[in-house]
Every structure is written in structure tokens, then in C-alpha cells.
PDB file of N, CA and C in Angstrom:
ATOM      1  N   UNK A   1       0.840  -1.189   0.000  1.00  0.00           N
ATOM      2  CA  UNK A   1       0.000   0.000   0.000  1.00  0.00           C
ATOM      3  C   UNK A   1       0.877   1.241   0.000  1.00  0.00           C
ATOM      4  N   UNK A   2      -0.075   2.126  -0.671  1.00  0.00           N
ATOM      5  CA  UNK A   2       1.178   3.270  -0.950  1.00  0.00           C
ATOM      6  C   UNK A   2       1.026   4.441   0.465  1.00  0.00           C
ATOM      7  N   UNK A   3       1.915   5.413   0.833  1.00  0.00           N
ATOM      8  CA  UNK A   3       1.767   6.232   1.636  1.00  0.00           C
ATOM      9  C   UNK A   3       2.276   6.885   1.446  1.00  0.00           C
ATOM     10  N   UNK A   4       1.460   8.353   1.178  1.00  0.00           N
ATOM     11  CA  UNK A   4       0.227   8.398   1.571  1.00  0.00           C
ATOM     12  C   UNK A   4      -0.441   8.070   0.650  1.00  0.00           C
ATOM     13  N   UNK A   5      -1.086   7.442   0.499  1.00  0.00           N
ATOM     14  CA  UNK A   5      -2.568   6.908  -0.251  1.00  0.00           C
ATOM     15  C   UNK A   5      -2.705   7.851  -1.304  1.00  0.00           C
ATOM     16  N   UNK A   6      -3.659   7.976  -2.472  1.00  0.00           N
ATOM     17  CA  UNK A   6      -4.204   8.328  -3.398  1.00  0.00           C
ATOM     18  C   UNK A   6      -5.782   9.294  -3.129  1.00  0.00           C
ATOM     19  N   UNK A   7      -6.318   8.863  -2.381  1.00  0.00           N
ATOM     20  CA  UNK A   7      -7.043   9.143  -1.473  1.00  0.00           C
ATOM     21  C   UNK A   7      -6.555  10.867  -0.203  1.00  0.00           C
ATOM     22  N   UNK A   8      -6.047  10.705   0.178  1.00  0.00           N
ATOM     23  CA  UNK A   8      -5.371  11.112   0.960  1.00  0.00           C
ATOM     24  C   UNK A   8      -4.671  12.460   0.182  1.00  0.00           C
ATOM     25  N   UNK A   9      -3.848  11.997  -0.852  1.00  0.00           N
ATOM     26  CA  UNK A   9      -3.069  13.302  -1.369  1.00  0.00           C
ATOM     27  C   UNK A   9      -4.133  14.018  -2.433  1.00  0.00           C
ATOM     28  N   UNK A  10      -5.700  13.453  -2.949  1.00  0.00           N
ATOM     29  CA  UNK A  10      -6.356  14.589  -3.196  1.00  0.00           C
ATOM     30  C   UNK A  10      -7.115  15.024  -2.390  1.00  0.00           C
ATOM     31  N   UNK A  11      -7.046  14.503  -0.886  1.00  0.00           N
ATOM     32  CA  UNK A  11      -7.555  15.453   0.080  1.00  0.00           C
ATOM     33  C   UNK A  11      -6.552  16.511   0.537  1.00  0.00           C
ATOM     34  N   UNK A  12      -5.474  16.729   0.250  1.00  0.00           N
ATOM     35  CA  UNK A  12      -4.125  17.768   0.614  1.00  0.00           C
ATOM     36  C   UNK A  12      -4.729  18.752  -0.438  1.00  0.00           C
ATOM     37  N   UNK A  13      -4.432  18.148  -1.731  1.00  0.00           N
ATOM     38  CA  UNK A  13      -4.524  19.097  -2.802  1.00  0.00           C
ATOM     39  C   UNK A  13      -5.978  19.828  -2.978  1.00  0.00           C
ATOM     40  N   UNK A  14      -6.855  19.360  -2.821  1.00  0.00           N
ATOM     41  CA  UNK A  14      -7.987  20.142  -2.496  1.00  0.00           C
ATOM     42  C   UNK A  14      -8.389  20.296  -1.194  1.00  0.00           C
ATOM     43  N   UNK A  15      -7.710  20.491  -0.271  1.00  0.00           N
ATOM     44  CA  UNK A  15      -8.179  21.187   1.086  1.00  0.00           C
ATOM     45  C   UNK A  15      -8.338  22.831   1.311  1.00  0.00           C
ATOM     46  N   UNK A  16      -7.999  23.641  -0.135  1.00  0.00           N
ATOM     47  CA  UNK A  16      -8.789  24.849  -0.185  1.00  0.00           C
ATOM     48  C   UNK A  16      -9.740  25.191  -0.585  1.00  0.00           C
ATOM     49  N   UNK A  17     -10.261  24.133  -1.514  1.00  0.00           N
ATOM     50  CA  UNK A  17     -11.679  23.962  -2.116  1.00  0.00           C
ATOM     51  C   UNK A  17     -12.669  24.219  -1.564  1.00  0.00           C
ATOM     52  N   UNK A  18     -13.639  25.270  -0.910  1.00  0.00           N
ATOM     53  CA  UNK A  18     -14.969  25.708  -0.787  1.00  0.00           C
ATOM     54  C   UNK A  18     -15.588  24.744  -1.071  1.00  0.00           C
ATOM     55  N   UNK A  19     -17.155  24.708  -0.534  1.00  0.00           N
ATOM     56  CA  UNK A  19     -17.796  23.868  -0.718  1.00  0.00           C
ATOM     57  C   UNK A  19     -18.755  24.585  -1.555  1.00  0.00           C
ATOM     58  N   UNK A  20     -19.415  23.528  -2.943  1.00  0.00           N
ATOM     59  CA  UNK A  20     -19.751  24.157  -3.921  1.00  0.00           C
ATOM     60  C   UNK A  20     -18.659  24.399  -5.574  1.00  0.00           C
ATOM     61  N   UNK A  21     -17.380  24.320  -5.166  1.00  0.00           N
ATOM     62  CA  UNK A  21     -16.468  25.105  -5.972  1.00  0.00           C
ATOM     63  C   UNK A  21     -16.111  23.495  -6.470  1.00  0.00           C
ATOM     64  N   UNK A  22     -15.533  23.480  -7.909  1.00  0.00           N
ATOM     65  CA  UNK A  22     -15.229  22.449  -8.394  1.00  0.00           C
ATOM     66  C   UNK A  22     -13.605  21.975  -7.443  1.00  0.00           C
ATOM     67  N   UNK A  23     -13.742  21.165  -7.151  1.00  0.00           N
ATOM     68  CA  UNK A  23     -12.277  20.697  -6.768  1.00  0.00           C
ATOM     69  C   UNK A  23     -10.875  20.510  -7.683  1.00  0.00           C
ATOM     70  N   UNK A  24      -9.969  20.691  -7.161  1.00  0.00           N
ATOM     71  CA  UNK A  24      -8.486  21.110  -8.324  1.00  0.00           C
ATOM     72  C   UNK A  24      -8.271  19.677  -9.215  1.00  0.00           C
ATOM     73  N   UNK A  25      -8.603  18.495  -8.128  1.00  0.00           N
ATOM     74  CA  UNK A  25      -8.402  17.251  -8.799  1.00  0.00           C
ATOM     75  C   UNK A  25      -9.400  16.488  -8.426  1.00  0.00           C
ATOM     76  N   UNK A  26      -9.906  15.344  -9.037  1.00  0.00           N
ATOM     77  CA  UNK A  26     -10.774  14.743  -8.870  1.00  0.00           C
ATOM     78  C   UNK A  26     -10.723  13.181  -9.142  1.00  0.00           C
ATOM     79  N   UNK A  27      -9.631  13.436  -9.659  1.00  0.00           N
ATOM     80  CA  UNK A  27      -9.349  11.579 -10.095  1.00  0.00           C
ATOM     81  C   UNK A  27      -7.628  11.040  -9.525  1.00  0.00           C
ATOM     82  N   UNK A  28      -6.922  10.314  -9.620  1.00  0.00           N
ATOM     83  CA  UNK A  28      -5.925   9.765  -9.278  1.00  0.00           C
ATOM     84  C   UNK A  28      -4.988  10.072 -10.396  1.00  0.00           C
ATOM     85  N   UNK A  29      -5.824  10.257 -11.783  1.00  0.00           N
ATOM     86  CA  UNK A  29      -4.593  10.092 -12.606  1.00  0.00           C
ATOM     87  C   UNK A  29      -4.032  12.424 -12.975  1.00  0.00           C
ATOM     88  N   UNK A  30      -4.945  12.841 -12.198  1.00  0.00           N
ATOM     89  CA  UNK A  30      -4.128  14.321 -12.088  1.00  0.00           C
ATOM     90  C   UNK A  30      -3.282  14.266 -10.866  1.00  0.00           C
ATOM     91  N   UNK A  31      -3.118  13.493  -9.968  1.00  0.00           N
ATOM     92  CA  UNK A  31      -1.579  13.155  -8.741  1.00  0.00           C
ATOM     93  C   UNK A  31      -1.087  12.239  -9.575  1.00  0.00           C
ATOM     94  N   UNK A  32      -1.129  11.477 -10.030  1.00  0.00           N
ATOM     95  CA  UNK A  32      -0.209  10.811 -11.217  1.00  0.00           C
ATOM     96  C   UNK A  32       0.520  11.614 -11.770  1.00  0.00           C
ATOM     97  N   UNK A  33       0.214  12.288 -12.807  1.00  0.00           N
ATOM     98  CA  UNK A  33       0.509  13.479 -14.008  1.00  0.00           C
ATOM     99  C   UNK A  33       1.582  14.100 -13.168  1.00  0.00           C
ATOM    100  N   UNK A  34       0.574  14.891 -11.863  1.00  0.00           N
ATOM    101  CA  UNK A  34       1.250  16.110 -11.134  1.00  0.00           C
ATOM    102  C   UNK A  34       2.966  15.699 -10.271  1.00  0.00           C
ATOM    103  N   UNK A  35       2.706  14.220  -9.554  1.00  0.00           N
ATOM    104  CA  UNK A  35       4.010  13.884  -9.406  1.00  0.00           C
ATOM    105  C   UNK A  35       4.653  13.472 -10.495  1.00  0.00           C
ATOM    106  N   UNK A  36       4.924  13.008 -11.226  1.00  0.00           N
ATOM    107  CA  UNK A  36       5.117  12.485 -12.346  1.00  0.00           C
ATOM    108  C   UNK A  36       6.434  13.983 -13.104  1.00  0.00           C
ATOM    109  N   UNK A  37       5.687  14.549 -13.653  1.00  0.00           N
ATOM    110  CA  UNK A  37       6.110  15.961 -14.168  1.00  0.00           C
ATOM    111  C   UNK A  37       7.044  16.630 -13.177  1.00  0.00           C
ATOM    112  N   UNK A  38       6.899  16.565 -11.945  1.00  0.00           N
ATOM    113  CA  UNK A  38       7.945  17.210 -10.479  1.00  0.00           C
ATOM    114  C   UNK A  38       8.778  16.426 -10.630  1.00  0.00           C
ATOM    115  N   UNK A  39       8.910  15.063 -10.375  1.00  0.00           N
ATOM    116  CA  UNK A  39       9.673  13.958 -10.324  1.00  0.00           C
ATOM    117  C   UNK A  39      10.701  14.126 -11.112  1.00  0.00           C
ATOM    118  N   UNK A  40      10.087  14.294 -12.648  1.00  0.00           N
ATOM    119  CA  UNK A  40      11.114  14.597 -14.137  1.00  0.00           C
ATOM    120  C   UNK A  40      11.995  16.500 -13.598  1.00  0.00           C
ATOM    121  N   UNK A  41      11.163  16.924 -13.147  1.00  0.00           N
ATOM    122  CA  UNK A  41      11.973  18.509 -12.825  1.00  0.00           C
ATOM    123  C   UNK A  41      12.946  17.564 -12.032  1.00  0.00           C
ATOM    124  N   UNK A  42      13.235  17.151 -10.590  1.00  0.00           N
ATOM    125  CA  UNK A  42      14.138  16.878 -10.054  1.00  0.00           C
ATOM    126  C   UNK A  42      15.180  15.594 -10.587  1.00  0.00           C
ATOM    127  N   UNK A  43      14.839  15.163 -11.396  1.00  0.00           N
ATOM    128  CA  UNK A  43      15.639  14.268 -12.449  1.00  0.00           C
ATOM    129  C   UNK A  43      16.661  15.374 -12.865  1.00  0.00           C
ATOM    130  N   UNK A  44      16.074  16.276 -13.611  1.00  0.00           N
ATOM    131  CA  UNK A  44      16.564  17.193 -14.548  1.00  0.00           C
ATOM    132  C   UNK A  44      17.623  18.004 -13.863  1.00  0.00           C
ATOM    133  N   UNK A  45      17.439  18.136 -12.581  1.00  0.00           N
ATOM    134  CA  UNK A  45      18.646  18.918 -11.380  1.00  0.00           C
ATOM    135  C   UNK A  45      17.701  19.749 -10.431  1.00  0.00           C
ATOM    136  N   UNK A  46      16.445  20.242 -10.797  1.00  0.00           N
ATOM    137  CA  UNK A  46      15.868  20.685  -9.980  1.00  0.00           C
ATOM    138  C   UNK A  46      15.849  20.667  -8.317  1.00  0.00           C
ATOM    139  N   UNK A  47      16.083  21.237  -7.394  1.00  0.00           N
ATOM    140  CA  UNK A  47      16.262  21.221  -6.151  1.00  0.00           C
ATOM    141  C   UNK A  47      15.180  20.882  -5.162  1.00  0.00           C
ATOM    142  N   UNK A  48      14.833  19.721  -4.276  1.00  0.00           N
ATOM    143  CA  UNK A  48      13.915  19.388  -3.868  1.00  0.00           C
ATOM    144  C   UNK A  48      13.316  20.205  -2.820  1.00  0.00           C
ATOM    145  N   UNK A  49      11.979  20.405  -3.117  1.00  0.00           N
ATOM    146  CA  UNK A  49      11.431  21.161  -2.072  1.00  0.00           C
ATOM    147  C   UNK A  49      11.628  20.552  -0.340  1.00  0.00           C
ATOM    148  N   UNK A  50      11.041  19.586  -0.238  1.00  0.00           N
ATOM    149  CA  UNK A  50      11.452  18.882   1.195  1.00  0.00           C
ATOM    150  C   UNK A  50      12.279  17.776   1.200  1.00  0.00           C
ATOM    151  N   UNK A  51      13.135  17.902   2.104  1.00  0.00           N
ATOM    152  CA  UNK A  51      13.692  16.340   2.446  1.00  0.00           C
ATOM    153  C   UNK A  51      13.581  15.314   2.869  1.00  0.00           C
ATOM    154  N   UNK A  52      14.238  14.172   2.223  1.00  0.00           N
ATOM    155  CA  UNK A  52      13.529  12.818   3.063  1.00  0.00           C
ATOM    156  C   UNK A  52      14.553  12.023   2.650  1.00  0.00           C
ATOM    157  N   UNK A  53      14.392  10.704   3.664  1.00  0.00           N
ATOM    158  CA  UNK A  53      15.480  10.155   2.877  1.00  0.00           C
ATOM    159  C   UNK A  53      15.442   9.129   2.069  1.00  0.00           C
ATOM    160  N   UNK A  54      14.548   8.912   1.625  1.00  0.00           N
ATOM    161  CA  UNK A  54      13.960   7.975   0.169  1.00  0.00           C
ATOM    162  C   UNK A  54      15.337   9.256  -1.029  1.00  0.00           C
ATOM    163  N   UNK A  55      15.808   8.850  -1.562  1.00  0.00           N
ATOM    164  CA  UNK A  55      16.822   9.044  -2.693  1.00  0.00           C
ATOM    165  C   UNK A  55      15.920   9.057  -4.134  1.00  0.00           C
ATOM    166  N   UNK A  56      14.954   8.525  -4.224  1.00  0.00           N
ATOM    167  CA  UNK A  56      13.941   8.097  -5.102  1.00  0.00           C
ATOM    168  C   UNK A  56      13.308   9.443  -5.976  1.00  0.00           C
ATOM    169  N   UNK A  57      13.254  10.246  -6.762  1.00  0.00           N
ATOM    170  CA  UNK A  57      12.652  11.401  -7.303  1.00  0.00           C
ATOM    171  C   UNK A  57      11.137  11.444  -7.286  1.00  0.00           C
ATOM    172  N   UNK A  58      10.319  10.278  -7.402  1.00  0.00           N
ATOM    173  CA  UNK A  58       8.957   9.930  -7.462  1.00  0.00           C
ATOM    174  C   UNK A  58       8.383   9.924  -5.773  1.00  0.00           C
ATOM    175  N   UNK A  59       8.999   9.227  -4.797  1.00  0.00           N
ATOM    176  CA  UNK A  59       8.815   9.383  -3.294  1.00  0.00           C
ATOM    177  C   UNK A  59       8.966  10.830  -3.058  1.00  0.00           C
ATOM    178  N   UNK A  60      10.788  11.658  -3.773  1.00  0.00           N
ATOM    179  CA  UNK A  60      10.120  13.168  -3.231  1.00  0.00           C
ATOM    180  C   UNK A  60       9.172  13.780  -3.669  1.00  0.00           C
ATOM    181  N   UNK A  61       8.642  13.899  -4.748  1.00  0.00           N
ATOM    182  CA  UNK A  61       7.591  14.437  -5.546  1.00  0.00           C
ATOM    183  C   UNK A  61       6.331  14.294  -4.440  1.00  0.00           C
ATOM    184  N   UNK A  62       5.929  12.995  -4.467  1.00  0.00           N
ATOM    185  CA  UNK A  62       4.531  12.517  -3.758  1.00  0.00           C
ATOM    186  C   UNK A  62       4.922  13.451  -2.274  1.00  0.00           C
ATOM    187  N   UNK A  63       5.960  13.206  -1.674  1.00  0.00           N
ATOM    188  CA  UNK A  63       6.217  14.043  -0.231  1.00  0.00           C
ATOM    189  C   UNK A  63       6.088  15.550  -0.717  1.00  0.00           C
ATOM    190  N   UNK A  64       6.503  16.141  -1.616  1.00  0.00           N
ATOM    191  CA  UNK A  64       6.398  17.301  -1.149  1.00  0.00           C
ATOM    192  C   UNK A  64       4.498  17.920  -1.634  1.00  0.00           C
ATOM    193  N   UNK A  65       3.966  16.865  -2.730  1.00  0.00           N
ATOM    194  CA  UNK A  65       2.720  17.432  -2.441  1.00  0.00           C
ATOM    195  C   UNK A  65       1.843  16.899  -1.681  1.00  0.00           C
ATOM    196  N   UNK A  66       2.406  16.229  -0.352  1.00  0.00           N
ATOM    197  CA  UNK A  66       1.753  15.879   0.613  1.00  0.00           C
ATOM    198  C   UNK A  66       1.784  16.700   1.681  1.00  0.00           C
ATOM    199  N   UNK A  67       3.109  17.636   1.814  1.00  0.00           N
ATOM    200  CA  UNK A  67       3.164  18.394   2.256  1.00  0.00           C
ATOM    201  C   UNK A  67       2.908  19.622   2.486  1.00  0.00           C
ATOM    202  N   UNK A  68       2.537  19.635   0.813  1.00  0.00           N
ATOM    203  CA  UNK A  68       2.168  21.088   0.858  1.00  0.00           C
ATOM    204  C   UNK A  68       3.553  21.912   0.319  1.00  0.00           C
ATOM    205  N   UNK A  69       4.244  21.523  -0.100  1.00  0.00           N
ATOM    206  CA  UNK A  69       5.603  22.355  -0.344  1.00  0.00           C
ATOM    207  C   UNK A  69       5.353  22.428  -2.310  1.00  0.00           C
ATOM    208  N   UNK A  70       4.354  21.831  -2.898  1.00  0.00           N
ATOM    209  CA  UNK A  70       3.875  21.691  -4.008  1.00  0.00           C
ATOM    210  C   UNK A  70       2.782  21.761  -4.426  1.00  0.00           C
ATOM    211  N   UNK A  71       1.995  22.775  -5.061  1.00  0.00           N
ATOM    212  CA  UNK A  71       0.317  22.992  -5.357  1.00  0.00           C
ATOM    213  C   UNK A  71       0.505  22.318  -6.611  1.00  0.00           C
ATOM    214  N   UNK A  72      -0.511  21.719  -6.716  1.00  0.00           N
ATOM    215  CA  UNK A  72      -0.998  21.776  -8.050  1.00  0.00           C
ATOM    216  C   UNK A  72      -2.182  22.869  -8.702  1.00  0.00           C
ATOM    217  N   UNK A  73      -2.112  23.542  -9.636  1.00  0.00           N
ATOM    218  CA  UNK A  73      -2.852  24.657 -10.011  1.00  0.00           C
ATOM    219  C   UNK A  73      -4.033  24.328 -11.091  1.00  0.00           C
ATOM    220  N   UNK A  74      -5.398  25.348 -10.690  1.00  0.00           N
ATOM    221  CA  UNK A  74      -6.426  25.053 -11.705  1.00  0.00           C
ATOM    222  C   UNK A  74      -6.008  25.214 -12.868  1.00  0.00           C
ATOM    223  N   UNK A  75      -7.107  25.547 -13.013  1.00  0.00           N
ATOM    224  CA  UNK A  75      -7.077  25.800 -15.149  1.00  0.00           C
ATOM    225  C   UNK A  75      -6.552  27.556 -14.934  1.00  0.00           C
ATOM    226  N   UNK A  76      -7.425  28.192 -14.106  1.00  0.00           N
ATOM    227  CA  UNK A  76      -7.302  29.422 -14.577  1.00  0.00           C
ATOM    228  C   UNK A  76      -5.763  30.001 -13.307  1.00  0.00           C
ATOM    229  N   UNK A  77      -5.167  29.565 -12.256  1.00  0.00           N
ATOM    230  CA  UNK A  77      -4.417  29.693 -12.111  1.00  0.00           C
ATOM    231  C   UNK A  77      -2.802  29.104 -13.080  1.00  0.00           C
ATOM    232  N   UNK A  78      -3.323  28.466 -13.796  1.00  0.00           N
ATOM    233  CA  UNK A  78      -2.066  27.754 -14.714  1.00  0.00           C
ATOM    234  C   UNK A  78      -1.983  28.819 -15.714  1.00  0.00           C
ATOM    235  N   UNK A  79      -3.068  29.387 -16.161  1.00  0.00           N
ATOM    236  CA  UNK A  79      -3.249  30.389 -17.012  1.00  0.00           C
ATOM    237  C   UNK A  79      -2.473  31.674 -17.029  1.00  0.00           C
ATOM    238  N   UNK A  80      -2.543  32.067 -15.494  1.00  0.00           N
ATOM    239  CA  UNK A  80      -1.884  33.351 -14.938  1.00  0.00           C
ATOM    240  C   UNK A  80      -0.496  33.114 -14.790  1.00  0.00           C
ATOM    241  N   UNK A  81      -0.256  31.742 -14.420  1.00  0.00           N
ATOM    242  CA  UNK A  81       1.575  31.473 -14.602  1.00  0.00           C
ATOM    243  C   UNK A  81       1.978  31.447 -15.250  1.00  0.00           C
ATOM    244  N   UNK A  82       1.932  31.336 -16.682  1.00  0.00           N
ATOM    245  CA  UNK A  82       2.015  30.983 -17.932  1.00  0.00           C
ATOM    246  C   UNK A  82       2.120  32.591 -18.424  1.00  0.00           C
ATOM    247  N   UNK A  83       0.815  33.129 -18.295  1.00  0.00           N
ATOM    248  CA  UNK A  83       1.030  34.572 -19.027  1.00  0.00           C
ATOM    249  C   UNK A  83       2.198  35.270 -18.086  1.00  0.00           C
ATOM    250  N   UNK A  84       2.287  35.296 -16.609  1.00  0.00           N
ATOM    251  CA  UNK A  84       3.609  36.027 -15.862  1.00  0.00           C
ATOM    252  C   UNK A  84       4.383  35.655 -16.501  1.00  0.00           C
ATOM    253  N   UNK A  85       4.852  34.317 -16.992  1.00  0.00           N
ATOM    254  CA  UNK A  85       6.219  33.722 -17.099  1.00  0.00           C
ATOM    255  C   UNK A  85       6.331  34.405 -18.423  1.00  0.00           C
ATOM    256  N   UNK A  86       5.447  34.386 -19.365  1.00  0.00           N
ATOM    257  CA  UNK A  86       5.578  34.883 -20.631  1.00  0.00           C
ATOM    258  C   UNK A  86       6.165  36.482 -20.676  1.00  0.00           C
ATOM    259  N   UNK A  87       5.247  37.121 -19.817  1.00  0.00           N
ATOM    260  CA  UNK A  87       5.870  38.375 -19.341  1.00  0.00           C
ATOM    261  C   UNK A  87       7.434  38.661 -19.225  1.00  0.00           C
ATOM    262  N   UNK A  88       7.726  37.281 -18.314  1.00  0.00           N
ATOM    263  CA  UNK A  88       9.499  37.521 -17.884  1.00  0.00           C
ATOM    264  C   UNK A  88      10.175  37.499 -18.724  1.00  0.00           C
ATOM    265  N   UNK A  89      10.015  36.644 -19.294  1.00  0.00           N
ATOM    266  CA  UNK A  89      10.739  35.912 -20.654  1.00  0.00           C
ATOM    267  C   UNK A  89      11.259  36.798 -21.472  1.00  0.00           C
ATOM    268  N   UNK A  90       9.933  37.967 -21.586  1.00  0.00           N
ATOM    269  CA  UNK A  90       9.742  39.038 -22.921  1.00  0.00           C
ATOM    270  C   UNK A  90      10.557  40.394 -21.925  1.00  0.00           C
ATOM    271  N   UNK A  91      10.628  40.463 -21.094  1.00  0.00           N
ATOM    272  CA  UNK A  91      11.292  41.525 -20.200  1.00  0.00           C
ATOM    273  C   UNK A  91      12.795  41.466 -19.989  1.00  0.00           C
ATOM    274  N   UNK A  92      13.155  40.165 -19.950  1.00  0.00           N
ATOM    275  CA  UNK A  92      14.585  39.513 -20.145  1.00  0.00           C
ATOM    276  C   UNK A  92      15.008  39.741 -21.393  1.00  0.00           C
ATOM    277  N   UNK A  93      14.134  38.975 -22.697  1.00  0.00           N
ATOM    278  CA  UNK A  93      14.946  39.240 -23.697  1.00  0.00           C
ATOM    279  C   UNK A  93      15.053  40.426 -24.324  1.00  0.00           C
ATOM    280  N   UNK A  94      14.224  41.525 -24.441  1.00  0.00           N
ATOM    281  CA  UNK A  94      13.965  42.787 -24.319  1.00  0.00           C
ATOM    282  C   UNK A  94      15.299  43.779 -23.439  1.00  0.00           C
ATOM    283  N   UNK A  95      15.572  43.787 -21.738  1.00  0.00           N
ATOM    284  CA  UNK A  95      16.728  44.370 -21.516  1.00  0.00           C
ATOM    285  C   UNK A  95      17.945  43.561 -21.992  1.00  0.00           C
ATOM    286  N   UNK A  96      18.312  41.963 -22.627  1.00  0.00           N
ATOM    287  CA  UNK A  96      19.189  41.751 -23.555  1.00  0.00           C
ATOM    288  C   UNK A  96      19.247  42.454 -24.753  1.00  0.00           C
ATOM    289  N   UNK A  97      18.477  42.558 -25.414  1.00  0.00           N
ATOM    290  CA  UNK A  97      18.079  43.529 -26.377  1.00  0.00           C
ATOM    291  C   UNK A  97      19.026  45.145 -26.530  1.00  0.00           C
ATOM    292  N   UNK A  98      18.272  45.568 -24.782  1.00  0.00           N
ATOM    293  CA  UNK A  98      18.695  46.767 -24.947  1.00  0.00           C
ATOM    294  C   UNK A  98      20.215  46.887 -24.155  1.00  0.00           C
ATOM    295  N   UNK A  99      21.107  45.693 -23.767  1.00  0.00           N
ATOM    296  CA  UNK A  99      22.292  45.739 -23.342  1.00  0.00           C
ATOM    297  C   UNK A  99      23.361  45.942 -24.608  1.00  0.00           C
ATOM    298  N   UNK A 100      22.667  44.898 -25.574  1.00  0.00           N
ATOM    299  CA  UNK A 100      23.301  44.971 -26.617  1.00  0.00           C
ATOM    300  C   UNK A 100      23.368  45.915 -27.336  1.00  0.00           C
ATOM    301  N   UNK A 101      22.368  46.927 -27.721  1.00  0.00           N
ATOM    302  CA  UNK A 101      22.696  48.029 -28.244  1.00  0.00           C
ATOM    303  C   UNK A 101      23.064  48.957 -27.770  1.00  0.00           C
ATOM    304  N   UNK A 102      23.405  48.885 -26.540  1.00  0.00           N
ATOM    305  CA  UNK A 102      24.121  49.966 -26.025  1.00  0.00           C
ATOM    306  C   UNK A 102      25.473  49.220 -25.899  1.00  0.00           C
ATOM    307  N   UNK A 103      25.819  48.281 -26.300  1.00  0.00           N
ATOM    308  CA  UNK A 103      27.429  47.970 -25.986  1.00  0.00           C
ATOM    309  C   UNK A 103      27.870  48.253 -27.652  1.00  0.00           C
ATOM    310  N   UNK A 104      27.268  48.065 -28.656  1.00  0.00           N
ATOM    311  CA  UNK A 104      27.081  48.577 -29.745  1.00  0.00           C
ATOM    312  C   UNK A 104      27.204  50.424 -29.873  1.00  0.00           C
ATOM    313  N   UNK A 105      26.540  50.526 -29.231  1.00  0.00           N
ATOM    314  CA  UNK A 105      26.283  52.235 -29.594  1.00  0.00           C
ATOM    315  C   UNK A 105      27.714  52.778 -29.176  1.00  0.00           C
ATOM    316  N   UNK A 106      28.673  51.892 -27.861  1.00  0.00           N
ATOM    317  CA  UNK A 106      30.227  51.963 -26.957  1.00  0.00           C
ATOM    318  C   UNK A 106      30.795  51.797 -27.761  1.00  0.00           C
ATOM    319  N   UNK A 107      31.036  50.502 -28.573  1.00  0.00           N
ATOM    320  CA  UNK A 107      31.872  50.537 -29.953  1.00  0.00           C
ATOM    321  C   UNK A 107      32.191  51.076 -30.682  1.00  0.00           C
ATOM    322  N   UNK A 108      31.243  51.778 -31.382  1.00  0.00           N
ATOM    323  CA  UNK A 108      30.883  52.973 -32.162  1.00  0.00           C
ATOM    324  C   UNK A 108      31.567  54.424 -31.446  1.00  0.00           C
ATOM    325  N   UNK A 109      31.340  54.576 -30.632  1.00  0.00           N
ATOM    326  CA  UNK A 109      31.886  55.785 -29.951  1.00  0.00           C
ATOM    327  C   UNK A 109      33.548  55.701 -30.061  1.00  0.00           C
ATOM    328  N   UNK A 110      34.047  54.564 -29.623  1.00  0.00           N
ATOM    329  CA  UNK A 110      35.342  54.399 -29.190  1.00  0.00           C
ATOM    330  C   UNK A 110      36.158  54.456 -30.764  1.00  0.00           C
TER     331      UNK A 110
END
């Protein structure tokens, strides 16, 4: 048996859910997906949110959204991360942009 349960970690993940309000997850296979995808970030080098000492990337995943050190996000909060991040992205490459033409415009001078 797994621990914590399946059961259990979509009662974490929807324990802000109002009553009335659709819940964030509703089936087993969105904590599937959701560890799953974390698991591959900390494969990748990603830095683990909590510690434990399972060595395992899939055990930390499930721990940290048992903990709470990992949301999983609705539709329309995924939405808003996505457009911020898009934001950064375009703000970054933009003052690259404008580093470069001013190390350009230095050249020119000199």
C-alpha cells in the first residue's frame, strides 16, 4: 500500500476547495501526471522542495505534495503562470536587447 494513499493526497490538494467550488483534482490520474512531471523537474537537477530520505525522485515528488511544499494549479491559475512567465521571458529578452545596443552604440563611440 502506498503512503500516503491516493485518497489522501487529493484530500491535501484540495483542502482549499470551498464547498460548492469544483475541486483542483478529482481523479488519481491528475496526482499521477502532477508527481510524475515534479519527479522529471528533479531528475533534470531541480532542487527538492522537502527532504527525506527515500533518494527516489517519485517518493520526493509525492512528499512534497503531501506536504504542501507543491500545489498543483487550476485551469485558470495555470493560465496566470504561464502569461507572468511569458511576461518575464519578454522583459529579459527585451533588456538583452537593450544591453546589446548599447554595448554597440560603446563601440561605435570608441
Amino acid at each position: 500500500m502506498l503512503h500516503p494513499s491516493y485518497t489522501d493526497l487529493m484530500d491535501v490538494v484540495n483542502a482549499g476547495v470551498e464547498e460548492g467550488e469544483e475541486p483542483i483534482v478529482s481523479s488519481r490520474y491528475s496526482i499521477v501526471l502532477a508527481t510524475a512531471k515534479r519527479a522529471r523537474q528533479i531528475i533534470d537537477g531541480s532542487e527538492p522542495l522537502v527532504y527525506i530520505n527515500d533518494k527516489k525522485p517519485l517518493s520526493t515528488a509525492v512528499e512534497e505534495l503531501n506536504s504542501g511544499a507543491m500545489r498543483i494549479l487550476n485551469h485558470e491559475e495555470a493560465l496566470e503562470a504561464e502569461a507572468a512567465e511569458a511576461e518575464l521571458i519578454a522583459a529579459a529578452e527585451a533588456a538583452a536587447e537593450n544591453a546589446d545596443k548599447a554595448a554597440d552604440q560603446s563601440e561605435e563611440a570608441e
